[in-house]
C-alpha atoms as a PDB file:
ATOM      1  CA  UNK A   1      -2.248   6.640   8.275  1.00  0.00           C
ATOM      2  CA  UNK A   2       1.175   5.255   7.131  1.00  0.00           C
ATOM      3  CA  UNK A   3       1.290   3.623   4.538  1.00  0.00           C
ATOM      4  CA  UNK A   4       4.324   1.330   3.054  1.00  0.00           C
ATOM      5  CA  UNK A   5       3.011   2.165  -1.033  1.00  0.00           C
ATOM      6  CA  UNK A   6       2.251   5.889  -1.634  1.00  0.00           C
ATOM      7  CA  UNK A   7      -0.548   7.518  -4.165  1.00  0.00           C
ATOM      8  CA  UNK A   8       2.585   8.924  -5.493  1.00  0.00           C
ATOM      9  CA  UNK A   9       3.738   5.922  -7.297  1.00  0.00           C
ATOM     10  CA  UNK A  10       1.170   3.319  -6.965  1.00  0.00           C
ATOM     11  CA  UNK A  11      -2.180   3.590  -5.927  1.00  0.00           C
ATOM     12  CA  UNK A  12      -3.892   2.857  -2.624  1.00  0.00           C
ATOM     13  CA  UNK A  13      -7.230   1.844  -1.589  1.00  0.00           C
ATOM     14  CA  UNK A  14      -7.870   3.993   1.436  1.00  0.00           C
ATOM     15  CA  UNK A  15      -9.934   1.396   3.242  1.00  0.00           C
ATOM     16  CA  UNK A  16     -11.780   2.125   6.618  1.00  0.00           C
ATOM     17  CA  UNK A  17     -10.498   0.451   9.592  1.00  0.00           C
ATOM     18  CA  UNK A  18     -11.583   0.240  13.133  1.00  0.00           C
ATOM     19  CA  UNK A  19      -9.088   1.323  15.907  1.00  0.00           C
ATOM     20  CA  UNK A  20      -8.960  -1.954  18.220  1.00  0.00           C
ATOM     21  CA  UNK A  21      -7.135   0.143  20.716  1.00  0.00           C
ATOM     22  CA  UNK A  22      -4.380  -2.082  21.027  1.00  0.00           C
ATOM     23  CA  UNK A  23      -2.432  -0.147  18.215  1.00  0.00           C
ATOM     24  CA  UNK A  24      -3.829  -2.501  15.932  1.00  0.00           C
ATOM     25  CA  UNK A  25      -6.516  -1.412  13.235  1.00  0.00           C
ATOM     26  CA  UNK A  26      -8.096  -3.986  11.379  1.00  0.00           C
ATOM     27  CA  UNK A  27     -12.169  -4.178   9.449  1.00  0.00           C
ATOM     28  CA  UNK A  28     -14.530  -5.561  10.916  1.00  0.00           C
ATOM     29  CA  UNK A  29     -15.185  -9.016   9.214  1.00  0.00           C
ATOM     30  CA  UNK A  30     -16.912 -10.591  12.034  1.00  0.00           C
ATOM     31  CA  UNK A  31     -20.362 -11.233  10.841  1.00  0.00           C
ATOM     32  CA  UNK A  32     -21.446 -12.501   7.410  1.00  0.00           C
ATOM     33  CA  UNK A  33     -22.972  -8.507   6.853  1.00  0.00           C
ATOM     34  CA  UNK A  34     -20.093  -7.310   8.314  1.00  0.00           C
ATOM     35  CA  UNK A  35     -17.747  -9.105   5.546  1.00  0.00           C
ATOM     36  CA  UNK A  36     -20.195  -8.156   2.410  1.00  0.00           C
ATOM     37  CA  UNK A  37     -20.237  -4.566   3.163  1.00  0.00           C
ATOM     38  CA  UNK A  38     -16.304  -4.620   3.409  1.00  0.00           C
ATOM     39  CA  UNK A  39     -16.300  -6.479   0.336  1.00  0.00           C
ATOM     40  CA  UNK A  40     -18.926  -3.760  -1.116  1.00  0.00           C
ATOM     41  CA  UNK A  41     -16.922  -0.851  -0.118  1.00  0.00           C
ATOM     42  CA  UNK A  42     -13.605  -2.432  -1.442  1.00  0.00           C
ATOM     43  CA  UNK A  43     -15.700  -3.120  -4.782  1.00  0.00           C
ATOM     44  CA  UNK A  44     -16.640   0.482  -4.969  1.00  0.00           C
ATOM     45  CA  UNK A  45     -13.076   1.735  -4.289  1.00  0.00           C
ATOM     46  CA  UNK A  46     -11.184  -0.176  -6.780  1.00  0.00           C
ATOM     47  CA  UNK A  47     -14.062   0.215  -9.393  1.00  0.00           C
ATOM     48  CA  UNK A  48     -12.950   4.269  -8.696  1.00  0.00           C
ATOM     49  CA  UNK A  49      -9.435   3.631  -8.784  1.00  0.00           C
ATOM     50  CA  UNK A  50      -9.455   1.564 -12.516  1.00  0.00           C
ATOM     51  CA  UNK A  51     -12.197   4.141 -13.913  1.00  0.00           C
ATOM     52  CA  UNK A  52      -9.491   6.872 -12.947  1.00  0.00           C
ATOM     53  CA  UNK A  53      -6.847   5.179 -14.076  1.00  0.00           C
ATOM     54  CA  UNK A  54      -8.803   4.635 -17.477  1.00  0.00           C
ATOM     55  CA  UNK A  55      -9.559   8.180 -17.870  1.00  0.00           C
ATOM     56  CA  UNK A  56      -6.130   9.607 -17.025  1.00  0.00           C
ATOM     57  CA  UNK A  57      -4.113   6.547 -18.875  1.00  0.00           C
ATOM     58  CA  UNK A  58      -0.559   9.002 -18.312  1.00  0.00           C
ATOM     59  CA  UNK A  59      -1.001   8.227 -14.579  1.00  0.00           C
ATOM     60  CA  UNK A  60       0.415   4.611 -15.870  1.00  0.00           C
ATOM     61  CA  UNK A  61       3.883   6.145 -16.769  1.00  0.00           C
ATOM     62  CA  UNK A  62       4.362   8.800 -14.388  1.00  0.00           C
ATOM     63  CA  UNK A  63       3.619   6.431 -11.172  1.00  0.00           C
ATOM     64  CA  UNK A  64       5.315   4.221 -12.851  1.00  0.00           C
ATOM     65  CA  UNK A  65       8.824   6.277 -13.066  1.00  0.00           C
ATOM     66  CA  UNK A  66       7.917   7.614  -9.470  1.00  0.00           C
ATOM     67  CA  UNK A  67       7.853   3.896  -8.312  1.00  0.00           C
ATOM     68  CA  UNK A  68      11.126   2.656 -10.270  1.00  0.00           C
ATOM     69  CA  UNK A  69      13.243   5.845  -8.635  1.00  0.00           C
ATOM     70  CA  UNK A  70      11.779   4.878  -4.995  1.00  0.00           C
ATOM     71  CA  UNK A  71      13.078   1.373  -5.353  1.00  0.00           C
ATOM     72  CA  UNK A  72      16.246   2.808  -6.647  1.00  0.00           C
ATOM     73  CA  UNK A  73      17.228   5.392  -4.312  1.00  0.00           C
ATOM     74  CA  UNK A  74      15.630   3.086  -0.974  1.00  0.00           C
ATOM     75  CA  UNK A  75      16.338  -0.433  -1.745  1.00  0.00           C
ATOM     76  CA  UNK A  76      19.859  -0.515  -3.023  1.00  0.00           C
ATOM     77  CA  UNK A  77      21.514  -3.950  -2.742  1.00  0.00           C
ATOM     78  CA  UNK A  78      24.564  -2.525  -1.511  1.00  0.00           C
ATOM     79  CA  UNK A  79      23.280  -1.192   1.544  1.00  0.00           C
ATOM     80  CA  UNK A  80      20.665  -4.173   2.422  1.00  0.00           C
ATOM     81  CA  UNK A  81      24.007  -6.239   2.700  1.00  0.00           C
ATOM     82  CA  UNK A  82      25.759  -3.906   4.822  1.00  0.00           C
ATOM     83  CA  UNK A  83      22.412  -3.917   7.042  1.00  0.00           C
ATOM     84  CA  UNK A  84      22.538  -7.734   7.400  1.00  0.00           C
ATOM     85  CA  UNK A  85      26.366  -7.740   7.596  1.00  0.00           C
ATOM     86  CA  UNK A  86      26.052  -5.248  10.605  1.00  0.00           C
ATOM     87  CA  UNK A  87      23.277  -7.433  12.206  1.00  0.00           C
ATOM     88  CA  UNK A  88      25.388 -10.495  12.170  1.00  0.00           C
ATOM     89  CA  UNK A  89      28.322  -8.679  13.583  1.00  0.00           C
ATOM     90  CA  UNK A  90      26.866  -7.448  15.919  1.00  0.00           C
ATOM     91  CA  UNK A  91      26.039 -10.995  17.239  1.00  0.00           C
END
C-alpha cells in the first residue's frame, strides 16, 4: 500500500479495503452493518494508536522532527514555483 503520510513521522491507521478491481480500493459502506463494523474497526485502531502513543509519549517528538525535515527537504517553495512556472511555459 502507498501511502502519502508514513508511520515514520505521523501515524497511520492501516484500514482494510476491498480491491474494486478497477484500481480503486475503497470499504465497504454499503449496508447499515457494513458501515458500523467499519466504524468498529476504525474505533479499535485509533483507540491502539492513542494508547501507544500514551505509553511511548517520546514518539510525539521524534515523529514530530521526522515530519518537519520531510516537509523541508520535499516541499520547498522554491521548487513548487519552478514546477508551476514550467507548467505554464510549457503552455
Amino acid at each position: 500500500m502507498i501511502e502519502i503520510n508514513s508511520s515514520e513521522r505521523g501515524w497511520v491507521i492501516d484500514m482494510p479495503l476491498v480491491d474494486t478491481g478497477h484500481g480503486v480500493k475503497r470499504i465497504l459502506r454499503n449496508s447499515l452493518e457494513q458501515r458500523q463494523q467499519a466504524s468498529n474497526i476504525l474505533t479499535d485502531y485509533l483507540f491502539q494508536c492513542l494508547s501507544s502513543i500514551l505509553e511511548q509519549p517520546n514518539t510525539i517528538k521524534t515523529k514530530g522532527l521526522a515530519a518537519f525535515k520531510y516537509v523541508r527537504e520535499n516541499h520547498k517553495t522554491s521548487r513548487n514555483i519552478e514546477i508551476l512556472e514550467e507548467t505554464y511555459n510549457n503552455f
